[in-house]
N, C-alpha and C. Protein backbone atom coordinates (compact mmCIF):
# COMPACT_ATOMS: atom_id res chain seq x y z
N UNK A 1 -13.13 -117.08 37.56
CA UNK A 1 -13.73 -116.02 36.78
C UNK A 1 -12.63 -115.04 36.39
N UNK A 2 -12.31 -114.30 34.98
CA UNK A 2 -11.64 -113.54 34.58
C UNK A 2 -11.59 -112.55 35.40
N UNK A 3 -10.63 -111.73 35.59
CA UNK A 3 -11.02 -110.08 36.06
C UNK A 3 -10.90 -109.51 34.97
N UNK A 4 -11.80 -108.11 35.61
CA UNK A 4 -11.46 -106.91 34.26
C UNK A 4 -10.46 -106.64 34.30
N UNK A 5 -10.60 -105.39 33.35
CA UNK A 5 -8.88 -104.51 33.34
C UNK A 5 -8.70 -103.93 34.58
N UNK A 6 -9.36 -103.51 34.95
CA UNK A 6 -9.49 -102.15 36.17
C UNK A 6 -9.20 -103.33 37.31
N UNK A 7 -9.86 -104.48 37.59
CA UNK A 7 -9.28 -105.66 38.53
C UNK A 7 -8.18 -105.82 38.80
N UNK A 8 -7.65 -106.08 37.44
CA UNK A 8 -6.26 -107.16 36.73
C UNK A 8 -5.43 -105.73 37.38
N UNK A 9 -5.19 -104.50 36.85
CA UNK A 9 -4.60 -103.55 36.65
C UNK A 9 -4.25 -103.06 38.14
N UNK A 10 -5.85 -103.03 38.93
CA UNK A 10 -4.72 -103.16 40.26
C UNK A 10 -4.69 -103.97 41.29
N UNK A 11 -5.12 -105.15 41.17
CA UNK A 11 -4.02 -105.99 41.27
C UNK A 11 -2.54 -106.06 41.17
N UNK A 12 -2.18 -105.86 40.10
CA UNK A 12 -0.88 -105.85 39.74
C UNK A 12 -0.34 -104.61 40.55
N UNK A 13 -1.26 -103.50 40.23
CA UNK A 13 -0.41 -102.45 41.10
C UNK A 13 -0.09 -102.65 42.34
N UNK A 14 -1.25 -103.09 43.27
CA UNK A 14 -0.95 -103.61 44.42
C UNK A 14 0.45 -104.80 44.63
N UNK A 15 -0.02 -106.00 43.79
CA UNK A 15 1.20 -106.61 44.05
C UNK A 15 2.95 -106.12 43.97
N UNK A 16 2.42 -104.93 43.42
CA UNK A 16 3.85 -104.45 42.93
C UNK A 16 4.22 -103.64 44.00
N UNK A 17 3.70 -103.12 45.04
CA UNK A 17 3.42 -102.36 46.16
C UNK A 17 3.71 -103.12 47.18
N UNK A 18 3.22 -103.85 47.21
CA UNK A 18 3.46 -105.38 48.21
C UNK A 18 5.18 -106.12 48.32
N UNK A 19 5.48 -106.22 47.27
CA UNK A 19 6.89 -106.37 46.75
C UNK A 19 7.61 -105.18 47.29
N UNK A 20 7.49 -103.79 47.06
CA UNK A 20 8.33 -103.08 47.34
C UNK A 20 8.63 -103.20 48.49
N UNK A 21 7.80 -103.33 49.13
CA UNK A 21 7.53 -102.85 50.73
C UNK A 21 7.81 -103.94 50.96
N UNK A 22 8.48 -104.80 50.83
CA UNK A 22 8.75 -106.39 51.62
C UNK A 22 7.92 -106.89 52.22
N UNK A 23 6.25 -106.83 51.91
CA UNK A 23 5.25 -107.76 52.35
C UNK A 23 4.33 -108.64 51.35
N UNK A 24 5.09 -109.79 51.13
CA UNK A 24 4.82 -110.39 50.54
C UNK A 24 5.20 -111.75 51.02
N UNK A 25 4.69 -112.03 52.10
CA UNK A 25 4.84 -113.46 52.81
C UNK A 25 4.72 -115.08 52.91
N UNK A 26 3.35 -114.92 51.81
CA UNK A 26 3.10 -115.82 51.34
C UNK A 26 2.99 -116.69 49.51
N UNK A 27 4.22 -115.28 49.36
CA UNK A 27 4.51 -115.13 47.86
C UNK A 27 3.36 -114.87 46.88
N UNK A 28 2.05 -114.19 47.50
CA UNK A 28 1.19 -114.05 46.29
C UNK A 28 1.35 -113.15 45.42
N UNK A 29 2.09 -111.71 46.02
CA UNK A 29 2.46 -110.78 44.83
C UNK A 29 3.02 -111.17 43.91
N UNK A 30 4.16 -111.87 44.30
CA UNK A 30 4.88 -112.82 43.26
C UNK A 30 4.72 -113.16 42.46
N UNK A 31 3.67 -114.11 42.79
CA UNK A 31 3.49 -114.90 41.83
C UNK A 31 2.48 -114.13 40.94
N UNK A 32 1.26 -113.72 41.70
CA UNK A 32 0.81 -112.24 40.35
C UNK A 32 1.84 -111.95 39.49
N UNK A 33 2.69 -111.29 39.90
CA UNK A 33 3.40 -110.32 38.87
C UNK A 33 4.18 -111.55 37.99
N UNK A 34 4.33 -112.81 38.35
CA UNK A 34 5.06 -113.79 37.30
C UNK A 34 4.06 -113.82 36.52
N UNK A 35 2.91 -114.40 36.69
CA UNK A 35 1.73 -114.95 35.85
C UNK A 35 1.32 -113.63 35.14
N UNK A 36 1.41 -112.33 35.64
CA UNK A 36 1.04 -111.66 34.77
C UNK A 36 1.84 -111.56 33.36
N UNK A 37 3.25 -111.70 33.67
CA UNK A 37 4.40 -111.59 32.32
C UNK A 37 4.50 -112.82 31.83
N UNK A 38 4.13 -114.09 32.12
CA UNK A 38 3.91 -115.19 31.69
C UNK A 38 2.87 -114.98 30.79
N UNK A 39 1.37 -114.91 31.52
CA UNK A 39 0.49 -114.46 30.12
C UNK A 39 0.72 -113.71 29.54
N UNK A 40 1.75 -112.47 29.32
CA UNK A 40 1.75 -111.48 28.24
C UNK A 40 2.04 -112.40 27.33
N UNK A 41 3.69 -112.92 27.63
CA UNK A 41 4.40 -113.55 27.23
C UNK A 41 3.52 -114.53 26.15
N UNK A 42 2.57 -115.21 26.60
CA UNK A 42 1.92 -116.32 25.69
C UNK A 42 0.57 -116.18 25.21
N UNK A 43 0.07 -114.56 25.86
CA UNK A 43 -0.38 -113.89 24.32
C UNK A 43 0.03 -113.54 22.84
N UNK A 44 1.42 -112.95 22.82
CA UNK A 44 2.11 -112.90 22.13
C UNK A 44 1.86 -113.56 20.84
N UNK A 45 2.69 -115.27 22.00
CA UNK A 45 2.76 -116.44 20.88
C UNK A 45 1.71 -116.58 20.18
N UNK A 46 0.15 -116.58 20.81
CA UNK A 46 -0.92 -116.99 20.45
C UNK A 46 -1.36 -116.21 19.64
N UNK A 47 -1.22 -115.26 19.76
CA UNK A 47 -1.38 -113.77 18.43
C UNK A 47 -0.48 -114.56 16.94
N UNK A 48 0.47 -114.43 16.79
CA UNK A 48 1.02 -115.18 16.10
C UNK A 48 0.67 -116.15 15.87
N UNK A 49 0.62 -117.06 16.56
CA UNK A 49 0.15 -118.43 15.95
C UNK A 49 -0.48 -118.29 15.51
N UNK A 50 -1.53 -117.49 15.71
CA UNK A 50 -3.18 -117.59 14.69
C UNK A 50 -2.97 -117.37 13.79
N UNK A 51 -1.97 -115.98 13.64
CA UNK A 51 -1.93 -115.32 12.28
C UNK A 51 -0.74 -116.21 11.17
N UNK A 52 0.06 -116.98 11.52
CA UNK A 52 0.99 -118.19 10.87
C UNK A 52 -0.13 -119.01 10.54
N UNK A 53 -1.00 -119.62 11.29
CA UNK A 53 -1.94 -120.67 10.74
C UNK A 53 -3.33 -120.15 9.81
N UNK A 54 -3.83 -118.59 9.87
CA UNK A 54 -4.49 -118.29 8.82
C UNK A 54 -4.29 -117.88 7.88
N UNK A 55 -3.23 -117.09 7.82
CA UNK A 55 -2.32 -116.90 6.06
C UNK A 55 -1.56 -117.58 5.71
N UNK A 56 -1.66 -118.83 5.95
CA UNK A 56 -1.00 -120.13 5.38
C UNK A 56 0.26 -119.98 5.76
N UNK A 57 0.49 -120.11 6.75
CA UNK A 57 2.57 -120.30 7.18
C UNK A 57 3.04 -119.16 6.66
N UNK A 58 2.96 -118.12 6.44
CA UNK A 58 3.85 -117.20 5.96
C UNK A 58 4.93 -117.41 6.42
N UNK A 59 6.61 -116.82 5.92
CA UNK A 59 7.72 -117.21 6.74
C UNK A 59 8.03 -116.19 7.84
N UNK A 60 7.38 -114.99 7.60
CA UNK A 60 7.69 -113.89 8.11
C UNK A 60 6.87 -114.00 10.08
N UNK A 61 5.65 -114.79 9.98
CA UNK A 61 5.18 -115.23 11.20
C UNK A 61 5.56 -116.37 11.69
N UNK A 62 6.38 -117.02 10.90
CA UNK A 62 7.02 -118.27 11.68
C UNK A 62 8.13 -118.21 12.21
N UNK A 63 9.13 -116.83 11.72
CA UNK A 63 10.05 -116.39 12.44
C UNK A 63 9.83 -115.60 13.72
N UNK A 64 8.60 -114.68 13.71
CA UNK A 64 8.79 -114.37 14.96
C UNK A 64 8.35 -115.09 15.99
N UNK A 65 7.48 -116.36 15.63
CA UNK A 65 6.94 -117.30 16.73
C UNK A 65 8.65 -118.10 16.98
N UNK A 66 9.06 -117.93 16.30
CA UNK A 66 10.55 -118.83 17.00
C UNK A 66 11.02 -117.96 17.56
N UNK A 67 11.22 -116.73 17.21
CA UNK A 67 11.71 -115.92 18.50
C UNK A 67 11.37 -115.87 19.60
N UNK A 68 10.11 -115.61 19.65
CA UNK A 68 8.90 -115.71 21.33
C UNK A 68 9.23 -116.60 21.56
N UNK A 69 9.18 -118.11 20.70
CA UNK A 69 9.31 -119.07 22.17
C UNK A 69 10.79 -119.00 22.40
N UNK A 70 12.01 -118.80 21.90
CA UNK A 70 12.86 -118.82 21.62
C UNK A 70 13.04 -117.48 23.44
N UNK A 71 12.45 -116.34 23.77
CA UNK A 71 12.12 -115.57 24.58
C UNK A 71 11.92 -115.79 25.61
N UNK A 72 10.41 -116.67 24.98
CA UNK A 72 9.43 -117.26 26.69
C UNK A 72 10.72 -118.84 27.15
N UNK A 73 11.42 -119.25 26.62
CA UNK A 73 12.29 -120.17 27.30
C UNK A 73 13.45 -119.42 27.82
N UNK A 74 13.74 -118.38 27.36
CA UNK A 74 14.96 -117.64 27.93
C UNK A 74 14.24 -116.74 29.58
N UNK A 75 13.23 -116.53 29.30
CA UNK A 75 12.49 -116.12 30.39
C UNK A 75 12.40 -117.06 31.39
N UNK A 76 12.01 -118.07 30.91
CA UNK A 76 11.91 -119.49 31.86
C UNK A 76 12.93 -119.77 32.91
N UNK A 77 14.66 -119.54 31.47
CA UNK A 77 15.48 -119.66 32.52
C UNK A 77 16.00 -118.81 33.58
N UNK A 78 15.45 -117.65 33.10
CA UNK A 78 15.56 -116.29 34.38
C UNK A 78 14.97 -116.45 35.62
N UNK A 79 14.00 -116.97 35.48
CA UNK A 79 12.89 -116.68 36.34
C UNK A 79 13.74 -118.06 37.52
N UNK A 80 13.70 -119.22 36.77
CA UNK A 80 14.66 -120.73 37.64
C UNK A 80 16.08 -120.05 38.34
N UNK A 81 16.57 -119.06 37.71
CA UNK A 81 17.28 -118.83 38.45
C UNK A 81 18.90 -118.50 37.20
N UNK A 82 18.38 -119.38 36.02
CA UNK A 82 19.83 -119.51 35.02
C UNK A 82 19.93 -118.08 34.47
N UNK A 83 21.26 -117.95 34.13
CA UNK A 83 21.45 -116.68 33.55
C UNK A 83 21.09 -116.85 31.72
N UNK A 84 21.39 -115.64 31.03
CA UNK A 84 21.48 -115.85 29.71
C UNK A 84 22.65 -116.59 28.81
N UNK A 85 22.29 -117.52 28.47
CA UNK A 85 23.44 -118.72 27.89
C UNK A 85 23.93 -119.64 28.77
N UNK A 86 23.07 -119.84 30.01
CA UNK A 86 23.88 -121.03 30.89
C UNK A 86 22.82 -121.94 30.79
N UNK A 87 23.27 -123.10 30.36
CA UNK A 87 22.65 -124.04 29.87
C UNK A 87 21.89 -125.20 31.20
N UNK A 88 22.79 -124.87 32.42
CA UNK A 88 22.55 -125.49 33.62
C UNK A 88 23.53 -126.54 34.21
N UNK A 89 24.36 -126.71 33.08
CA UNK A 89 25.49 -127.60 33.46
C UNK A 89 26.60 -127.10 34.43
């Protein structure tokens, strides 16, 4: 089941509380606070996408959907551990 805002909101606060304080043992704050910037992250895209696929491809929404994902993969590699421009090799 979704949470509300007021749920979601503290939640997050909590997890973020949890983190500070080094109790977070079983990594659930964690992973809250990933999944929360993960879904921002691919709201984003999905905002966009809609709006690229209902005004017919504009170029101006197809550039910023290459940026986001272009973002949410640079995020990806942060999160694994890679820095910015290390390819993993």
């Amino acid at each position: 089941m979704k949470p509300t805002a007021n749920q979601l909101s503290g939640a997050l606060k909590r997890a973020q509380e949890m983190r500070a304080q080094g109790e977070d043992p079983d990594y659930l704050a964690q992973s809250v606070i990933y999944l929360q910037r993960r879904d921002a992250m691919l709201e984003r895209i999905l905002l966009h996408l809609e709006r690229y696929l209902q005004f017919g491809h504009p170029e101006e929404e197809h550039s910023k959907l290459i940026r986001l994902v272009d973002d949410a993969r640079e995020m990806e590699r942060i999160e694994k551990g890679a820095g910015k421009g290390d390819f993993g090799l």
